[in-house]
N, C-alpha and C. Protein backbone atom coordinates (compact mmCIF):
# COMPACT_ATOMS: atom_id res chain seq x y z
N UNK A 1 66.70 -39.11 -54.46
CA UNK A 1 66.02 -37.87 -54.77
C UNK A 1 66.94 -36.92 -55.52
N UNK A 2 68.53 -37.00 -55.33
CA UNK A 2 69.15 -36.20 -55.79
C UNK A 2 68.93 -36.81 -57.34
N UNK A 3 69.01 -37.38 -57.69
CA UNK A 3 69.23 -37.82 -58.94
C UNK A 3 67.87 -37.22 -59.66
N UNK A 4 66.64 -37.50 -59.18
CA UNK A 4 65.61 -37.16 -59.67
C UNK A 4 65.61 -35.70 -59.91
N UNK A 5 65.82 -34.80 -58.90
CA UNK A 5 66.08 -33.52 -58.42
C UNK A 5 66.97 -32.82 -60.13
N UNK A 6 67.87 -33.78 -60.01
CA UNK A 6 69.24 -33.31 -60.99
C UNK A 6 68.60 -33.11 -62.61
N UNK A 7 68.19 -34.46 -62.77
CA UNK A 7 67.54 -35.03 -63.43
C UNK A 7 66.57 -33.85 -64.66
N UNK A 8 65.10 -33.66 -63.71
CA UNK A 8 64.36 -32.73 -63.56
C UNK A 8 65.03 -31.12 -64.40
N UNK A 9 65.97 -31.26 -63.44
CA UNK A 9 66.25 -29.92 -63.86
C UNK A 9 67.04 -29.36 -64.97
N UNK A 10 68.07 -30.86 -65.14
CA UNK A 10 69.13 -30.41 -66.31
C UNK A 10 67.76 -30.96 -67.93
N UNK A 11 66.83 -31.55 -67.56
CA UNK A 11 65.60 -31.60 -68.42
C UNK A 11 64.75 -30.32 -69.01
N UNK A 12 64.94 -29.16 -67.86
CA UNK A 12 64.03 -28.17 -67.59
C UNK A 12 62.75 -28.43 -67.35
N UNK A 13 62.27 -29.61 -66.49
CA UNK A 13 61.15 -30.19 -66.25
C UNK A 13 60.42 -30.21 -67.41
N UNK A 14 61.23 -30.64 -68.86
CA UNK A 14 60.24 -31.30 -70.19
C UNK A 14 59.36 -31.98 -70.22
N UNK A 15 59.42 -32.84 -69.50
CA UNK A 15 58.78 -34.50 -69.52
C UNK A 15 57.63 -34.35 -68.63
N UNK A 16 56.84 -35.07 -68.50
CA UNK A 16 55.67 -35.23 -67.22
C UNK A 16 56.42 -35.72 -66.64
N UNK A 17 57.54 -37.33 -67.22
CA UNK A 17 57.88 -38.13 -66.46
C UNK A 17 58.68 -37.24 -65.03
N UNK A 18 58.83 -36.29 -65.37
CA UNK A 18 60.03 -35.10 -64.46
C UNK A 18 59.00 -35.01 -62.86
N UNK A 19 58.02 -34.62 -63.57
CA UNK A 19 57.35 -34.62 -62.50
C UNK A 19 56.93 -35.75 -61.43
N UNK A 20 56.32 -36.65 -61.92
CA UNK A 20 55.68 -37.81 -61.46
C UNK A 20 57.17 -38.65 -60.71
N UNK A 21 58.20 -38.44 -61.48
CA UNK A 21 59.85 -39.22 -60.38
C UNK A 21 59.38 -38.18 -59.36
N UNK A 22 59.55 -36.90 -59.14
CA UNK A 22 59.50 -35.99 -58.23
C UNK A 22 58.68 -36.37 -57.06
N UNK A 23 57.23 -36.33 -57.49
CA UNK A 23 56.50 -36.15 -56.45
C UNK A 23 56.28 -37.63 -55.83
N UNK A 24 56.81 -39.29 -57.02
CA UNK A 24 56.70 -40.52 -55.96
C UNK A 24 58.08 -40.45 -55.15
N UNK A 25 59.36 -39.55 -55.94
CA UNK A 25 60.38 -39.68 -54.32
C UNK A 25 59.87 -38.73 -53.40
N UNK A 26 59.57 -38.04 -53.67
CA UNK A 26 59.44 -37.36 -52.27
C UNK A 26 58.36 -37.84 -51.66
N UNK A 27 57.21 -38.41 -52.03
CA UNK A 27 56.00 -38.66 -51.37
C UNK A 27 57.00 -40.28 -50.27
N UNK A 28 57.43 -40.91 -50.99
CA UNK A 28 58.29 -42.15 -50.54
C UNK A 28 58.79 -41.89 -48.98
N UNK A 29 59.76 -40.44 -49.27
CA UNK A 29 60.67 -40.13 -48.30
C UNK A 29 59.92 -39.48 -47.31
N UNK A 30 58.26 -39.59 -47.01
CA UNK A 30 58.08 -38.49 -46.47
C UNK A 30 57.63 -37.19 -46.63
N UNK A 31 58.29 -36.84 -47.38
CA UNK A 31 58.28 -35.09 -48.07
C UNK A 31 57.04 -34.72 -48.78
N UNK A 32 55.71 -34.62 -47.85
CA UNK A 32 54.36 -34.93 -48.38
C UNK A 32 54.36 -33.34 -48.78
N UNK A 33 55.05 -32.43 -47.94
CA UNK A 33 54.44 -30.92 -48.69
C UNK A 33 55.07 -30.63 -50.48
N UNK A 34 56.16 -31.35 -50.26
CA UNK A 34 57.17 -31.35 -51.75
C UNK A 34 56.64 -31.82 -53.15
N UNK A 35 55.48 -33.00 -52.48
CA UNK A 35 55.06 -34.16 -53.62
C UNK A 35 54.13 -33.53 -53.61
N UNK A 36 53.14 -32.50 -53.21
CA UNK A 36 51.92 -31.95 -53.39
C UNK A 36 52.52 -30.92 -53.93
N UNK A 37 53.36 -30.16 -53.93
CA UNK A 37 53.48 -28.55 -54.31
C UNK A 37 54.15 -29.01 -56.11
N UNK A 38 54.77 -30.32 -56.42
CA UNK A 38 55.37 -30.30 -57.36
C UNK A 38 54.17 -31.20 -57.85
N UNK A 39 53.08 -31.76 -57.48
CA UNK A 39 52.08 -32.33 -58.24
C UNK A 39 51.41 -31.08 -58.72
N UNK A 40 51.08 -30.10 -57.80
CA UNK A 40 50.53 -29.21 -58.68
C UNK A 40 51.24 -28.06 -59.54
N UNK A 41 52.30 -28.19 -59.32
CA UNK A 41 53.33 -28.04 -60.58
C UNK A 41 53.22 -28.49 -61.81
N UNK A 42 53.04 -29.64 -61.81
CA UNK A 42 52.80 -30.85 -63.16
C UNK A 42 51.14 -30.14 -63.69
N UNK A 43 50.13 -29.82 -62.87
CA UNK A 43 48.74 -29.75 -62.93
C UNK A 43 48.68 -28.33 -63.75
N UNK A 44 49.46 -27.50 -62.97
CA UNK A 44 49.55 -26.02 -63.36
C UNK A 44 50.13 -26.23 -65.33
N UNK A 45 51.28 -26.98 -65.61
CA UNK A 45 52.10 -27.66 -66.78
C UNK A 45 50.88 -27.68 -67.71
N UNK A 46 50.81 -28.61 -67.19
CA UNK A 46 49.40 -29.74 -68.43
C UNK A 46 47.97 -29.87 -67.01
N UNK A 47 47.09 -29.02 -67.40
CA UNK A 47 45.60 -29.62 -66.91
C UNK A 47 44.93 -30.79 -66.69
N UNK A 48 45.56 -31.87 -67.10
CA UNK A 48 45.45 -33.19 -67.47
C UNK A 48 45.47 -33.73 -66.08
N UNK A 49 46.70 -33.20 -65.92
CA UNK A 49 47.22 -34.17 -64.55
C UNK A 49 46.40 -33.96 -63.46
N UNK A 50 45.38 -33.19 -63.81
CA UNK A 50 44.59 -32.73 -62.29
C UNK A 50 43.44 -33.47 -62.60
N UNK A 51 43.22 -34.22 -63.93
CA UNK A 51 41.75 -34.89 -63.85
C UNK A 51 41.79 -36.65 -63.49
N UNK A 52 41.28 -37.22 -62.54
CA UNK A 52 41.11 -38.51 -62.24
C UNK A 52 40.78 -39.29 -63.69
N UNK A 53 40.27 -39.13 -64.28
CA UNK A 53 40.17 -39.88 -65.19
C UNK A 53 41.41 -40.08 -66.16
N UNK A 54 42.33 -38.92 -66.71
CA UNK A 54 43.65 -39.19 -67.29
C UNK A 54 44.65 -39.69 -66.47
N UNK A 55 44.77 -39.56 -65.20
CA UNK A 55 45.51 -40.09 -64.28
C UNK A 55 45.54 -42.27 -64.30
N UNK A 56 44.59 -42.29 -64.07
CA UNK A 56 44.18 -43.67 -64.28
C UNK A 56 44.33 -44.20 -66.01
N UNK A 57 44.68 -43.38 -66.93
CA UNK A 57 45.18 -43.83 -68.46
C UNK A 57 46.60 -43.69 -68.10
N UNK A 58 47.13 -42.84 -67.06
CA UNK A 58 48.69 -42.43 -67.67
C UNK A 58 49.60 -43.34 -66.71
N UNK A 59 49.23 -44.04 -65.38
CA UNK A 59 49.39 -44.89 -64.83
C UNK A 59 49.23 -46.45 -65.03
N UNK A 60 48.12 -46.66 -65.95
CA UNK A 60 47.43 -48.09 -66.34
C UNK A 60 48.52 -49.24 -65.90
N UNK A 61 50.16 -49.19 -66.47
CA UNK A 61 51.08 -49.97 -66.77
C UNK A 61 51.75 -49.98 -65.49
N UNK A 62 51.95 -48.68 -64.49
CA UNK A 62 52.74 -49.18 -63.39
C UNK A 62 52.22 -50.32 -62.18
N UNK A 63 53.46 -50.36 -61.52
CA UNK A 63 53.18 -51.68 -60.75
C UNK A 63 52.30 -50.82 -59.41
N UNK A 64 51.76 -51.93 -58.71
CA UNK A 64 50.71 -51.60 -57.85
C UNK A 64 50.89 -50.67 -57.04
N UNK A 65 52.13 -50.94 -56.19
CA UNK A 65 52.73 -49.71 -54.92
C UNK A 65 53.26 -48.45 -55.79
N UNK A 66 53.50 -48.27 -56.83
CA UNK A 66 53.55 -47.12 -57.51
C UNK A 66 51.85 -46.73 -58.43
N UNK A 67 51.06 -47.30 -58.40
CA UNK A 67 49.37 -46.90 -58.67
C UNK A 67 49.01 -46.32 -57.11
N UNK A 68 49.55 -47.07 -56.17
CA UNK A 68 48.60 -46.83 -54.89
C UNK A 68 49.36 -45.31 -54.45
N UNK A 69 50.22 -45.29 -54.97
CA UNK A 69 50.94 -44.12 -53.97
C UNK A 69 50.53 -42.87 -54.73
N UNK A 70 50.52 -43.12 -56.59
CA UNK A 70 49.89 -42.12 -56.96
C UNK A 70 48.17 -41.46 -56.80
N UNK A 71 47.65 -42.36 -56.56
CA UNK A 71 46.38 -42.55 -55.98
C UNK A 71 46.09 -41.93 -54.89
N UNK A 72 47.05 -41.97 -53.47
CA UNK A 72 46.75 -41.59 -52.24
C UNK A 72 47.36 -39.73 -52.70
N UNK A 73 48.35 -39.69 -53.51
CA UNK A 73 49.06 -38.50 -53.61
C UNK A 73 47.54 -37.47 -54.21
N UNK A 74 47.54 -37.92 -55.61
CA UNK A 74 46.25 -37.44 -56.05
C UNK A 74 44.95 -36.97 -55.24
N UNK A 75 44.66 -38.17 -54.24
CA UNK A 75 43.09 -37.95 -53.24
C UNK A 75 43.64 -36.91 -51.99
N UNK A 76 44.97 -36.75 -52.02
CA UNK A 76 45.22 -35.64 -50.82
C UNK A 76 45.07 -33.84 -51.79
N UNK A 77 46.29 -33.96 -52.82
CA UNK A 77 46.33 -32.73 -53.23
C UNK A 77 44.66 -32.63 -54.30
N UNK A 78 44.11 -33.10 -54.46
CA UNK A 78 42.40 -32.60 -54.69
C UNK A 78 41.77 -32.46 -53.68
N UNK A 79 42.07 -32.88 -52.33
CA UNK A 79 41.25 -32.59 -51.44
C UNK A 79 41.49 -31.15 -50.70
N UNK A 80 43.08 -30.69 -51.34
CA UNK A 80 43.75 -29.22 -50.63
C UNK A 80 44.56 -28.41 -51.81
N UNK A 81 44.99 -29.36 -52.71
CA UNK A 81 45.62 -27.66 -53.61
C UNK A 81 44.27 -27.58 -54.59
N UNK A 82 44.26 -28.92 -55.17
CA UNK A 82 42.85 -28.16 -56.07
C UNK A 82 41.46 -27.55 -55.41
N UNK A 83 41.14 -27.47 -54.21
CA UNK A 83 40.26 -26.21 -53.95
C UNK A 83 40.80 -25.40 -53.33
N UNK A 84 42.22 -25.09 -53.38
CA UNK A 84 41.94 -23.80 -53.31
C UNK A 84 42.16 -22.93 -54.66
């Protein structure tokens, strides 16, 4: 995580990719409030990232346990940061 963390920042969170390392280490480690508050970080960034349908284009290529985890991450923070 440090690396990602480091990463991220000496980037100035440029990349999406900044985000998406972020929220699968921390979602990995546990750190479910971290991977939701910096998913909607990414959402707040680019609007994109909050719609199911671009999510499933911008993932297409990763491997399965990195689809499923973004998947479960996604169906939690729409079910609690995006309404509120």
């Amino acid at each position: 995580m440090r690396a990602f963390e480091t990463s991220a920042k000496e980037s100035n969170y440029s990349s999406h990719s900044d985000y998406y390392s972020l929220v699968l280490g921390y979602w990995a480690t546990g750190q479910t409030k971290l991977a939701l508050e910096n998913y909607q970080l990414a959402v707040e960034r680019d609007p994109r990232f909050g719609e199911f349908k671009t999510l499933e284009e911008r993932i297409a290529e990763w491997t399965p346990l990195e689809r499923r985890a973004m998947h479960e991450i996604y169906t939690l923070w729409s079910k609690t940061w995006k309404a509120s």
